[in-house]
C-alpha atoms as a PDB file:
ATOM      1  CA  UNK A   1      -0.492 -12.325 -11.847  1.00  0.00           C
ATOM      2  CA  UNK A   2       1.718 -10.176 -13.319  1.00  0.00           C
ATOM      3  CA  UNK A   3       5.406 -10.315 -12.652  1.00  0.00           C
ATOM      4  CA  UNK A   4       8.927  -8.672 -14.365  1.00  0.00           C
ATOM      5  CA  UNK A   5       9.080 -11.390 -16.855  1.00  0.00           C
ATOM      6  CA  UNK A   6       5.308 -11.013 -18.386  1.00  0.00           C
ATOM      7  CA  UNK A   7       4.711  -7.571 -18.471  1.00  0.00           C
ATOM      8  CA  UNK A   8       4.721  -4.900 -20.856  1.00  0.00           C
ATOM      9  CA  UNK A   9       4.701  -0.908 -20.263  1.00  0.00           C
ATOM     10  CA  UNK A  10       1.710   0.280 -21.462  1.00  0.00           C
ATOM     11  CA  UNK A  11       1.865   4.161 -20.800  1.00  0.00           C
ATOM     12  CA  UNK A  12       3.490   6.726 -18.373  1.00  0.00           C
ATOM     13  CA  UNK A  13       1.243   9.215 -16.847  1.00  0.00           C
ATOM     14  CA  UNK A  14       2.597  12.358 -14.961  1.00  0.00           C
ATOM     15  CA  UNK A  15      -0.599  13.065 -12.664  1.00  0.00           C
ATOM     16  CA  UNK A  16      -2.610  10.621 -10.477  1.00  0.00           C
ATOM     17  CA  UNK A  17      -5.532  12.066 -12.125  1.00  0.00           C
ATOM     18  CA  UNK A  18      -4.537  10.395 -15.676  1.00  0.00           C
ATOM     19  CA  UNK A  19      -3.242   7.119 -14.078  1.00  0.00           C
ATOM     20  CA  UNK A  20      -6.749   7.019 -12.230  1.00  0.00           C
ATOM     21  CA  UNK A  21      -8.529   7.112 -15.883  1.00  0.00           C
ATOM     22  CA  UNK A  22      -6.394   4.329 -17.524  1.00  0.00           C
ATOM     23  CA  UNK A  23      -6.861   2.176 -14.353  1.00  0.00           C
ATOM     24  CA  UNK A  24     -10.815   3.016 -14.827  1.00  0.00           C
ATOM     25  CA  UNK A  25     -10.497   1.899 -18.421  1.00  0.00           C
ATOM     26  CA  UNK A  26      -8.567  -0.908 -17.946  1.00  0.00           C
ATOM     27  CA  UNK A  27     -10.629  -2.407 -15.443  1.00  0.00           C
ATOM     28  CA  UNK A  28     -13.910  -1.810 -16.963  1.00  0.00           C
ATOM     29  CA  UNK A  29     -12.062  -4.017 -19.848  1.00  0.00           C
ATOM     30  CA  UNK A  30     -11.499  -6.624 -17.383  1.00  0.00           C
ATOM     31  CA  UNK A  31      -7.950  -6.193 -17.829  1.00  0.00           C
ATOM     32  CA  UNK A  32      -5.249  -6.963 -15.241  1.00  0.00           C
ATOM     33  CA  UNK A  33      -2.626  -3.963 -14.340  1.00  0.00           C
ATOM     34  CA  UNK A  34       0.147  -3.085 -12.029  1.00  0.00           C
ATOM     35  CA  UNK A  35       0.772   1.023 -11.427  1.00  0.00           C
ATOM     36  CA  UNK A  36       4.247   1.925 -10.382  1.00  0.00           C
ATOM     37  CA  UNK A  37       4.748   5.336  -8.722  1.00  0.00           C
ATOM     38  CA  UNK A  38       7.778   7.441  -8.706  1.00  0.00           C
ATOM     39  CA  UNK A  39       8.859  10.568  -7.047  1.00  0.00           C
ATOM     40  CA  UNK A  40      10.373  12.853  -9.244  1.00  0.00           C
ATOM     41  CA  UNK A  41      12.185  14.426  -6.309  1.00  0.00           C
ATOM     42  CA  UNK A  42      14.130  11.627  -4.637  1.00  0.00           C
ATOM     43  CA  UNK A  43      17.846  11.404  -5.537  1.00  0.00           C
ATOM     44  CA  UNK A  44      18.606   8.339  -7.438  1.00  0.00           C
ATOM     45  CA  UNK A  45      21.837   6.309  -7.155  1.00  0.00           C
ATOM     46  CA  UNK A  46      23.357   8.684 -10.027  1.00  0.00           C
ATOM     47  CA  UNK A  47      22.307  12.179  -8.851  1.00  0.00           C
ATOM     48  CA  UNK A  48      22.818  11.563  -4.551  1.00  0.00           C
ATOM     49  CA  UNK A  49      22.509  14.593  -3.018  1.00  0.00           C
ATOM     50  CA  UNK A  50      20.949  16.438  -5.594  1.00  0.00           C
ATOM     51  CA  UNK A  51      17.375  17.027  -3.811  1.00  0.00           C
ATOM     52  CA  UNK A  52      19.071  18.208  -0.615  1.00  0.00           C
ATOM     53  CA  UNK A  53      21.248  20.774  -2.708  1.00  0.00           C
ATOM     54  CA  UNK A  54      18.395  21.984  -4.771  1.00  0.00           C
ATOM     55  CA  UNK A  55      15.637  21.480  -2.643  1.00  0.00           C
ATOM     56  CA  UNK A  56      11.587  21.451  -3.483  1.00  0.00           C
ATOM     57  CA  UNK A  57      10.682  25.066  -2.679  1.00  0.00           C
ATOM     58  CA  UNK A  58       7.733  26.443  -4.670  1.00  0.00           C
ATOM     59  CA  UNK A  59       7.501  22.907  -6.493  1.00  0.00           C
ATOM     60  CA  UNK A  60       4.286  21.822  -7.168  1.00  0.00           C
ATOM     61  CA  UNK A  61       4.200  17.843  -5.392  1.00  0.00           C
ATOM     62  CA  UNK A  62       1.518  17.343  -7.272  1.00  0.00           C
ATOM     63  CA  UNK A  63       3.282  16.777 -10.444  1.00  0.00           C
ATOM     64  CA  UNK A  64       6.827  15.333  -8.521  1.00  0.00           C
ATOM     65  CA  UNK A  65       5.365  11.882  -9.006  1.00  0.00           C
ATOM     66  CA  UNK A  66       5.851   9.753 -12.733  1.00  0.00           C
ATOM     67  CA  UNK A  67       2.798   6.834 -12.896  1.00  0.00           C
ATOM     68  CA  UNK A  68       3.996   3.582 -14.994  1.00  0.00           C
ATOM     69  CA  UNK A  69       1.129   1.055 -15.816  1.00  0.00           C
ATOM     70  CA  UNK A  70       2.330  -2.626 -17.108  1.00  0.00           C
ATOM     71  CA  UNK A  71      -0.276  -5.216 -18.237  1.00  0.00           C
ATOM     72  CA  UNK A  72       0.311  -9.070 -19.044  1.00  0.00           C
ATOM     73  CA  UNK A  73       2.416  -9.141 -22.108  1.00  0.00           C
ATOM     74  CA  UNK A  74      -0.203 -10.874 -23.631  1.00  0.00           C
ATOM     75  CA  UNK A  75      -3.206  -8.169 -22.659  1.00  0.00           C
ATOM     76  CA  UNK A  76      -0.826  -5.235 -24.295  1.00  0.00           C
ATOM     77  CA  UNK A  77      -2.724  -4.991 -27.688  1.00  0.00           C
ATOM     78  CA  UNK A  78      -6.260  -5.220 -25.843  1.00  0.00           C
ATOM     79  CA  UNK A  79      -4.759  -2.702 -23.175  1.00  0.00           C
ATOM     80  CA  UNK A  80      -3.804  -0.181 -25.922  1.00  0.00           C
ATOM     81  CA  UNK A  81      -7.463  -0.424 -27.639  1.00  0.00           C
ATOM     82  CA  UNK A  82      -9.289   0.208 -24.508  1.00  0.00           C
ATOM     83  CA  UNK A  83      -7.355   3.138 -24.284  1.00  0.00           C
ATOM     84  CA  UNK A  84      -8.173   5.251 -27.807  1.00  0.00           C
END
């Protein structure tokens, strides 16, 4: 299982498209993974207010979203092979 205290970021992918490749690669390895998704778009604790000023007219929500993948800590070198 992979939890906060054993994991290591292994990339960042801006489309669901490249996230859905390294997840393909990684478990072909037989390597365990956790994605993390983030919108782009939602105000954060430092910027409230900042989507309703702005807005998301003529923004593409396809790329609004930010992928994170972590493996085990120990899996990161493996991970980072599978992926050249």
């Amino acid at each position: 299982m992979i939890s906060i205290f054993n994991r290591s970021e292994l990339t960042v992918c801006g489309t669901l498209e490249q996230s859905r490749k390294v997840s393909a690669a990684l478990e072909q390895a037989g390597i365990e993974y956790h994605v993390a998704s983030r919108s782009r778009t939602s105000p954060s604790v430092f910027a409230a207010g900042s989507r309703e000023r702005s807005g998301t007219f003529g923004q593409s929500m396809a790329d609004s979203w930010t992928y994170t993948i972590y493996v085990k800590r120990d899996d990161l070198e493996r991970a980072r092979a599978c992926l050249r």
